[in-house]
N, C-alpha and C. Protein backbone atom coordinates (compact mmCIF):
# COMPACT_ATOMS: atom_id res chain seq x y z
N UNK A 1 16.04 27.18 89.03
CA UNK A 1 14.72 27.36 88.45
C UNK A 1 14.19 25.99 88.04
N UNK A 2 12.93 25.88 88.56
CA UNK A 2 12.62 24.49 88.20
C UNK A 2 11.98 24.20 86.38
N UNK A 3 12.07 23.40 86.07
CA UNK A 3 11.03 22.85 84.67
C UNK A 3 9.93 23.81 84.54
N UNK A 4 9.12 24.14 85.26
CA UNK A 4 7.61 25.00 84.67
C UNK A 4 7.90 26.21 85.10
N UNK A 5 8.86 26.84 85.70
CA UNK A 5 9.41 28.09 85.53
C UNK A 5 9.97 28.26 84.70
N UNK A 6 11.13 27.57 84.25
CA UNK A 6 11.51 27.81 82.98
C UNK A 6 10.53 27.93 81.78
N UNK A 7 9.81 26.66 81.42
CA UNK A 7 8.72 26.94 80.39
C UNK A 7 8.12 28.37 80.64
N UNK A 8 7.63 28.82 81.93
CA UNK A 8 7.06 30.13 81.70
C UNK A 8 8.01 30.90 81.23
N UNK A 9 8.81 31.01 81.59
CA UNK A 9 10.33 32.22 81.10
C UNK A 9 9.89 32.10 79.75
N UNK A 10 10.32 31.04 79.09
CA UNK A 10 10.46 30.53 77.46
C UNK A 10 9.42 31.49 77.23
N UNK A 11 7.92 30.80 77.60
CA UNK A 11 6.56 31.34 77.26
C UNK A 11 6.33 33.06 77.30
N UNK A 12 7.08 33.60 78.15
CA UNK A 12 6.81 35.02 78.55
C UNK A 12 8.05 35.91 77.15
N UNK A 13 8.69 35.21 76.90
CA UNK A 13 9.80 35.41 76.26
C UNK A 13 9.17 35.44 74.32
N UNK A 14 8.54 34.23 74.25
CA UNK A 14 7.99 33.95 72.96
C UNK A 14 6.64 34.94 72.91
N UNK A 15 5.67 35.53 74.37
CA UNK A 15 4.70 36.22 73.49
C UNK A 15 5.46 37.37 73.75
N UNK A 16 6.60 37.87 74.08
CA UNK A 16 7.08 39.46 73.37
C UNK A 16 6.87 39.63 72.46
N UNK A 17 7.69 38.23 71.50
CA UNK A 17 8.13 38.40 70.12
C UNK A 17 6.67 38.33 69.43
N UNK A 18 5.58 37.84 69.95
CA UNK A 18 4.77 37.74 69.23
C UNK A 18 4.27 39.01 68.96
N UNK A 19 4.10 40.17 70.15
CA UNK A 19 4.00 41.87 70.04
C UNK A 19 4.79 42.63 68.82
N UNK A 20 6.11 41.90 69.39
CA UNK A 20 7.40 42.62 68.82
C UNK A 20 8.30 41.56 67.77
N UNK A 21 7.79 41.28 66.60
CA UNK A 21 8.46 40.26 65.91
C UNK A 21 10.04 40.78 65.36
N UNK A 22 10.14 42.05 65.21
CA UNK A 22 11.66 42.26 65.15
C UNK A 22 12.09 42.67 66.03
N UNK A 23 11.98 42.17 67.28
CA UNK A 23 12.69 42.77 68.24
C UNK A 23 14.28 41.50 68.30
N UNK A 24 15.82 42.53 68.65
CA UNK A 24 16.77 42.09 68.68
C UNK A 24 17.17 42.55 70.10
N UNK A 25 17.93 41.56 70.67
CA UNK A 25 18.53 42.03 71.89
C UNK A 25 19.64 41.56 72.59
N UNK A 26 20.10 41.35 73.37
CA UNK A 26 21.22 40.73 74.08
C UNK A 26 20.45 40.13 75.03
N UNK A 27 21.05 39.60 75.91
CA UNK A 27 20.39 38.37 77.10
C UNK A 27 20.07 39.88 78.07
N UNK A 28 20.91 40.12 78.38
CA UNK A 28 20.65 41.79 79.36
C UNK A 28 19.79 42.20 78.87
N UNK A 29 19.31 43.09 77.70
CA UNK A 29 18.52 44.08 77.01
C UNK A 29 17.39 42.87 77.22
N UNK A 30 16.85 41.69 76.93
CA UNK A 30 15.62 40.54 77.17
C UNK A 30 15.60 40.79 78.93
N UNK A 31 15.95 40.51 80.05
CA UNK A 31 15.87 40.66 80.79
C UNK A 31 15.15 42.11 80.78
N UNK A 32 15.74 43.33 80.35
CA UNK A 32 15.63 44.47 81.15
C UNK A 32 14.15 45.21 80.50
N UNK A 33 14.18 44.32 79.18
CA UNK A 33 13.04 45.27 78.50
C UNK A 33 12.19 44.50 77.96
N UNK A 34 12.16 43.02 77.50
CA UNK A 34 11.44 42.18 77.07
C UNK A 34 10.31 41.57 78.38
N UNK A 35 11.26 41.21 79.08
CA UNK A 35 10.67 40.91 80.68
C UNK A 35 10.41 41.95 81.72
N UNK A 36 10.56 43.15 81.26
CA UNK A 36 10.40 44.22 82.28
C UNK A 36 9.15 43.99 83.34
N UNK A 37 7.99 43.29 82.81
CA UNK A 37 7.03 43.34 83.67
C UNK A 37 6.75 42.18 83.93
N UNK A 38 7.66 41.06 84.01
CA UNK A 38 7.40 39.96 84.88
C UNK A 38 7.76 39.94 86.38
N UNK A 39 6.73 39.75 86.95
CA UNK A 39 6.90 39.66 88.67
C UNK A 39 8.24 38.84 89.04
N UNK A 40 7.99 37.85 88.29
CA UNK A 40 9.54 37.00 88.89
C UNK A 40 10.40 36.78 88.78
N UNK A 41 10.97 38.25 88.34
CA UNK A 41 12.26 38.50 87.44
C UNK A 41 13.41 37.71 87.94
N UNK A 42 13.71 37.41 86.68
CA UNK A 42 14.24 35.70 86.32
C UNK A 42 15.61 36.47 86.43
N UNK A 43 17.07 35.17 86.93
CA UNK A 43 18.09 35.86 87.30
C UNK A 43 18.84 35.44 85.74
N UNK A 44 19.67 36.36 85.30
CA UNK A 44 19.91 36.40 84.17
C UNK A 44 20.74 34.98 84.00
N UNK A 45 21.29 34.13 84.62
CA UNK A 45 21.48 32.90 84.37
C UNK A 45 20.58 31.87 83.70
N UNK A 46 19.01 32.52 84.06
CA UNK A 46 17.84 31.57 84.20
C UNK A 46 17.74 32.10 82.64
N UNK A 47 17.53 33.30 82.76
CA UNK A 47 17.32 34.38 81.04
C UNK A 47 18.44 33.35 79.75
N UNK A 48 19.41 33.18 80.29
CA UNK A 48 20.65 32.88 79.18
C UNK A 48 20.01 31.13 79.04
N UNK A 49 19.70 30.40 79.99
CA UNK A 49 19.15 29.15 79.37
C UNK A 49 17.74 29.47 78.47
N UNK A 50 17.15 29.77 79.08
CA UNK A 50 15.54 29.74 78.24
C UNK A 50 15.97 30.18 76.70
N UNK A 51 17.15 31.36 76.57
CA UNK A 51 17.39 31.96 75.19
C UNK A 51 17.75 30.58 74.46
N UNK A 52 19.23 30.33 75.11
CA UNK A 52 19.78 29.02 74.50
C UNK A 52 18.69 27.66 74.39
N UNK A 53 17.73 27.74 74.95
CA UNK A 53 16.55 26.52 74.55
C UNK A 53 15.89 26.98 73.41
N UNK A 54 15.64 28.33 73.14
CA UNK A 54 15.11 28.94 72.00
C UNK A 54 16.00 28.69 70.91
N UNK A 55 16.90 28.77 70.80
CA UNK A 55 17.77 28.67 70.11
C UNK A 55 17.75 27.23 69.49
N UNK A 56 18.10 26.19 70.31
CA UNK A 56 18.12 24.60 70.44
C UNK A 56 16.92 24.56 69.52
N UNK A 57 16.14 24.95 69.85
CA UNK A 57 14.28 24.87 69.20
C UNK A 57 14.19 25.76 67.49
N UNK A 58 15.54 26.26 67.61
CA UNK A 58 15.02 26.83 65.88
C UNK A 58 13.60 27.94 66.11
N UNK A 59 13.83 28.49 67.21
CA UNK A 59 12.48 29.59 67.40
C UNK A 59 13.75 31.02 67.65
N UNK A 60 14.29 31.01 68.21
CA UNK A 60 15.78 32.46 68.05
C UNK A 60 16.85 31.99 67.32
N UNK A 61 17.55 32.90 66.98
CA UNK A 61 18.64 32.90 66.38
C UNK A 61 19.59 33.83 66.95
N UNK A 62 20.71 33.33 67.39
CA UNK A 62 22.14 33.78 68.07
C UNK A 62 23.00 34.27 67.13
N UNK A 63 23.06 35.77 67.09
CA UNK A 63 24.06 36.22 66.45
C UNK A 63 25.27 37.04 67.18
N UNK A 64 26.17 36.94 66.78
CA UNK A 64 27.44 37.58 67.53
C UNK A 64 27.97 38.60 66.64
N UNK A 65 27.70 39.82 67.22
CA UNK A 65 28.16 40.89 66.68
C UNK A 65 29.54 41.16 66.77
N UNK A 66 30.72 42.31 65.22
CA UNK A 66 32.12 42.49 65.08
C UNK A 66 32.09 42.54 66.85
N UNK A 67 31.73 43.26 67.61
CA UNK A 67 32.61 43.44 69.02
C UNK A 67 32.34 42.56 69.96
N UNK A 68 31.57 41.39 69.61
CA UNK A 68 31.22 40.65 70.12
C UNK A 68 30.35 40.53 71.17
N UNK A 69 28.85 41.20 71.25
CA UNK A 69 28.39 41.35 71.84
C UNK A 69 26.98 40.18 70.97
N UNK A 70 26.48 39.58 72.06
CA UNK A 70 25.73 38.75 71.49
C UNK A 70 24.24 38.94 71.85
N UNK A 71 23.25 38.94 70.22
CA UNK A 71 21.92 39.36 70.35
C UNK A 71 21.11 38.48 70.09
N UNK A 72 19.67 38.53 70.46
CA UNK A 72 18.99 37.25 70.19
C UNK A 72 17.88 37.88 69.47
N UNK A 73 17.03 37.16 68.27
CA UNK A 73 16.36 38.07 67.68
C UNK A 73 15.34 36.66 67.10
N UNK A 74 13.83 36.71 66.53
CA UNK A 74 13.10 36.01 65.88
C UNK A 74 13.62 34.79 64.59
N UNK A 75 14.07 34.40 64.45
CA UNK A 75 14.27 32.85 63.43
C UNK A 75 13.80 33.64 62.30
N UNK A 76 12.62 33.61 62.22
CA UNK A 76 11.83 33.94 60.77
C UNK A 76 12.29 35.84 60.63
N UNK A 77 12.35 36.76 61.59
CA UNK A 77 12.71 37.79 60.94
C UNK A 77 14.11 37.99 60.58
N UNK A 78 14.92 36.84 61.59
CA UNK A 78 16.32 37.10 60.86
C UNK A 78 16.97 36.46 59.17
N UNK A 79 15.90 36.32 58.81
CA UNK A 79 16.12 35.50 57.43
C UNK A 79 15.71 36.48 56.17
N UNK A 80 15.47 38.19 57.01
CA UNK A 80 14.98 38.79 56.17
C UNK A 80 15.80 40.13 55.94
């Protein structure tokens, strides 16, 4: 995926949250339901960087659940 695909990913990714500010999910569950209606459904490799750039950016927050299943959720709503 090149540089301005990715930014769109990021971008398509950040106005969910802007719909859905508590929305929590796993990299799968963002793919399947956050992005459901992007035409260029991004291969979940592409999904797991853009999260982890969110992350890097202090805009998501990575939490790892007891069974270890890992969710990604808003910065500012996880502080609440």
């Amino acid at each position: 995926m090149n540089a301005s695909s990715q930014d769109e990913l990021i971008n398509d990714i950040l106005e969910y949250l802007v719909s859905h500010p508590q929305a929590a999910d796993s990299a799968d569950g963002v793919s399947r339901w956050w992005l459901a209606r992007n035409a260029r459904a991004p291969s979940q490799a592409d999904v797991e960087r853009a999260l982890a750039t969110l992350v890097e950016r202090g805009l998501l927050r990575r939490v790892e659940l007891p069974d270890g299943t890992v969710i990604y959720c808003c910065e500012a709503s996880a502080r609440h």
